[in-house]
Protein backbone atom coordinates (compact mmCIF):
# COMPACT_ATOMS: atom_id res chain seq x y z
CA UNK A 1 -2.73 -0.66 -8.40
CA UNK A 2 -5.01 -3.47 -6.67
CA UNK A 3 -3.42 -5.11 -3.89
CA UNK A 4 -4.96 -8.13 -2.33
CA UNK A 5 -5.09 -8.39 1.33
CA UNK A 6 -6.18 -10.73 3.75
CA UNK A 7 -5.06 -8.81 7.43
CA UNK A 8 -2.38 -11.55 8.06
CA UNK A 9 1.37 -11.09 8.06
CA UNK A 10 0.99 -13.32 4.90
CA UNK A 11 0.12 -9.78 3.24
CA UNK A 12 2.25 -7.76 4.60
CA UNK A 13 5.07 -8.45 1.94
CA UNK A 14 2.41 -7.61 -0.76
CA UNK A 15 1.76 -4.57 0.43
CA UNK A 16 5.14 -2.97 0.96
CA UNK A 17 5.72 -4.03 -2.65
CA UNK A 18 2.69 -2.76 -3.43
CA UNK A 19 3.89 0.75 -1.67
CA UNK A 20 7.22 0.99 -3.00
CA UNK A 21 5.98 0.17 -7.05
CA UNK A 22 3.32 2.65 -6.18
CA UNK A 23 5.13 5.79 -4.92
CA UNK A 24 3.62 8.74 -4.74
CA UNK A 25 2.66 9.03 -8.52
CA UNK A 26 -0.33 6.75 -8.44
CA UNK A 27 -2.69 5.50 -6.07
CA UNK A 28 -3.13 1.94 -4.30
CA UNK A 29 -6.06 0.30 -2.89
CA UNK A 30 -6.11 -2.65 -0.64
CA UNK A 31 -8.54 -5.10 -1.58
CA UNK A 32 -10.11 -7.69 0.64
CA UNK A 33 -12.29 -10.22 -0.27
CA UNK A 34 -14.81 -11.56 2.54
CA UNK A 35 -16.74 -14.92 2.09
CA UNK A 36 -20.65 -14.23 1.74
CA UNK A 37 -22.19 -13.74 5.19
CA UNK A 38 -25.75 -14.03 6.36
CA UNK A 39 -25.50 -10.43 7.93
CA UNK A 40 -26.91 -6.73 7.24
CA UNK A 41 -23.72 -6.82 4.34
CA UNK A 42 -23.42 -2.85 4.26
CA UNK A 43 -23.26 -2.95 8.04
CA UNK A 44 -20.75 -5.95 7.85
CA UNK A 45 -18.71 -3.90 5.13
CA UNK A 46 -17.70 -0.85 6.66
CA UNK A 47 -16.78 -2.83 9.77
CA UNK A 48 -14.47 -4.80 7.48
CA UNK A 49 -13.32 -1.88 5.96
CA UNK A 50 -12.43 0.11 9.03
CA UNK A 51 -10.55 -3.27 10.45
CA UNK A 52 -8.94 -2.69 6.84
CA UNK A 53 -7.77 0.31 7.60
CA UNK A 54 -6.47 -0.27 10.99
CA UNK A 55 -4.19 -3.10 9.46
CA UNK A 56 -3.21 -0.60 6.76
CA UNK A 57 -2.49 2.03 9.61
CA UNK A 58 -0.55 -0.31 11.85
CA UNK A 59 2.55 -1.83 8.98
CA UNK A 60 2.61 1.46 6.88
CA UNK A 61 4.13 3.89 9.07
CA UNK A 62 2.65 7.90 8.66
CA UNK A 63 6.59 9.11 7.98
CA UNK A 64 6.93 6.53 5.19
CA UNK A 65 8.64 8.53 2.15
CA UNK A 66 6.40 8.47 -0.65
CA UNK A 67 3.68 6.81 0.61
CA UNK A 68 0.83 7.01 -2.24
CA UNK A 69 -2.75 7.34 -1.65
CA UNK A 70 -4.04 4.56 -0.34
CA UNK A 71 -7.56 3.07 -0.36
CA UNK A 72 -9.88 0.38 0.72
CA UNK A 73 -11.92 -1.86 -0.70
CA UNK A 74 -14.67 -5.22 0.94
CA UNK A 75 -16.21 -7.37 -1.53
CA UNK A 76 -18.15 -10.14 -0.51
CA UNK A 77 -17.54 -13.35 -2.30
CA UNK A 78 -15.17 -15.85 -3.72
CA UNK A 79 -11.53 -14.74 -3.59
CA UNK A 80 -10.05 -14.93 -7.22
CA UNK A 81 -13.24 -13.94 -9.32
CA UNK A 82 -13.51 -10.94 -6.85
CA UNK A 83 -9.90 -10.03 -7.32
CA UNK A 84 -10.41 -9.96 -10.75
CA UNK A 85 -13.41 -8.23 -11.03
CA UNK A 86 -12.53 -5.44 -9.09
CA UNK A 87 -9.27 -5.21 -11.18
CA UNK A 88 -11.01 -5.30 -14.63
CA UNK A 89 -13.91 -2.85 -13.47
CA UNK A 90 -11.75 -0.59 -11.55
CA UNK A 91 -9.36 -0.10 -14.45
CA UNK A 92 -6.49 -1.46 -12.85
CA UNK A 93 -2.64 -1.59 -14.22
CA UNK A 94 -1.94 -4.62 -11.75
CA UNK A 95 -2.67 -6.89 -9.22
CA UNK A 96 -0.30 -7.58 -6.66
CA UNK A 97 -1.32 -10.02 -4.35
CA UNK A 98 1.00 -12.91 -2.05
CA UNK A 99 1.52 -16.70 -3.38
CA UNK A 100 0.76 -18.98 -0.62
CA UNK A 101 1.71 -22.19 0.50
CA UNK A 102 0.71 -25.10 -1.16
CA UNK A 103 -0.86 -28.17 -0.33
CA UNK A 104 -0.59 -30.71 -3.30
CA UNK A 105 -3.69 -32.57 -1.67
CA UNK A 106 -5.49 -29.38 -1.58
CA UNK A 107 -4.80 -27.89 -4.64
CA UNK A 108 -5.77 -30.93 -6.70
CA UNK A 109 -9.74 -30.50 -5.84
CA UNK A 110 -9.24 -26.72 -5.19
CA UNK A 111 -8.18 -23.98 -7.39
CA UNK A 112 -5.14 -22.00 -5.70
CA UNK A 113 -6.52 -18.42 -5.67
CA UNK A 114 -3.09 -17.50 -7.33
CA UNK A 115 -3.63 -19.65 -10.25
CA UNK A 116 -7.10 -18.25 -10.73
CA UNK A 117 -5.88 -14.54 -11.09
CA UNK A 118 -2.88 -15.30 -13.21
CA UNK A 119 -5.17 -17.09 -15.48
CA UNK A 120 -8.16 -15.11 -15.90
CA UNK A 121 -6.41 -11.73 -15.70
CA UNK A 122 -6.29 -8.88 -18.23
CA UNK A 123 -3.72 -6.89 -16.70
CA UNK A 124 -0.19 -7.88 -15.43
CA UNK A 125 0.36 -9.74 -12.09
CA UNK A 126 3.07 -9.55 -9.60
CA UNK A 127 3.06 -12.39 -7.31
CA UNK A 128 4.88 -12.08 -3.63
CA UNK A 129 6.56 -14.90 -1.46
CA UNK A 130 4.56 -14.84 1.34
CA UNK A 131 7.99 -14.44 3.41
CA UNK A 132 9.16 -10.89 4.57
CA UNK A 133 10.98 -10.87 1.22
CA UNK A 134 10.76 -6.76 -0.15
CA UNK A 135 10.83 -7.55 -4.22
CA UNK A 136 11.06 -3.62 -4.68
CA UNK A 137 13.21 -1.82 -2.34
CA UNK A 138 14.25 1.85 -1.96
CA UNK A 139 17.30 1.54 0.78
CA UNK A 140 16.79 5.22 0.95
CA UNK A 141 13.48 5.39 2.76
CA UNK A 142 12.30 3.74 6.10
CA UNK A 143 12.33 0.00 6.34
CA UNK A 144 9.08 -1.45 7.09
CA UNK A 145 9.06 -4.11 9.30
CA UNK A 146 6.21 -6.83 8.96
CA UNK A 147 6.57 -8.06 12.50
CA UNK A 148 4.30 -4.94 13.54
């Protein structure tokens, strides 16, 4: 499962989804997509990546039942064609990624990233709130809170 990210509490309801549709029987990789940057890229990568994993590390508690494996992924570029590249090539089963707010202004001269991936995707797509809203819940296991 591919679960977009952006390290804001905007994500965080993705990602628990992401978790508890996951389970232990598959593997999930955050995905984060980072705008094109004059830098050394490779050096610019694994410094997103680590920051990646710190976010990961700080809302998914260690004692979480049933935590699968998770992974991380940079790409460099624009958000939705990035999403979906990474989906298609990494032979995906979905994309889970957070609906935004809207701005009707905005969204006139600018594709919502949502609206990209829903339409140019080959594989199904789960779309979050971006509240605290938990979509999949197991009542059973420790609550994750996103106000880490």
């Amino acid at each position: 499962m591919l679960c977009a990210v952006e390290m804001s509490s905007h994500s965080v309801p993705s990602l628990y989804n992401a978790i508890a549709l996951t389970h232990a029987h598959g593997c999930l990789t955050a995905f984060l997509v980072a705008p094109a940057s004059k830098r050394d890229l490779d050096a610019e990568q694994h410094e997103l990546r680590d920051a990646l994993h710190e976010f990961i590390a700080r809302r998914v508690p260690p004692e979480y039942p049933h935590a699968p494996p998770l992974f991380a992924q940079v790409m460099h570029g624009d958000v939705a064609p990035s999403i979906l590249t990474a989906a298609h090539h990494g032979k995906y089963e979905l994309i889970v990624l957070t609906d935004r707010a809207h701005n009707r202004v905005r969204d006139a001269f600018i594709e919502p990233v949502t609206q990209a991936v829903l339409r140019g995707a080959r594989i199904p797509v789960l779309v979050t709130p971006a509240s605290g809203t938990e979509i999949v819940s197991d009542r059973k296991s420790t609550r994750l809170n996103s106000s880490h």
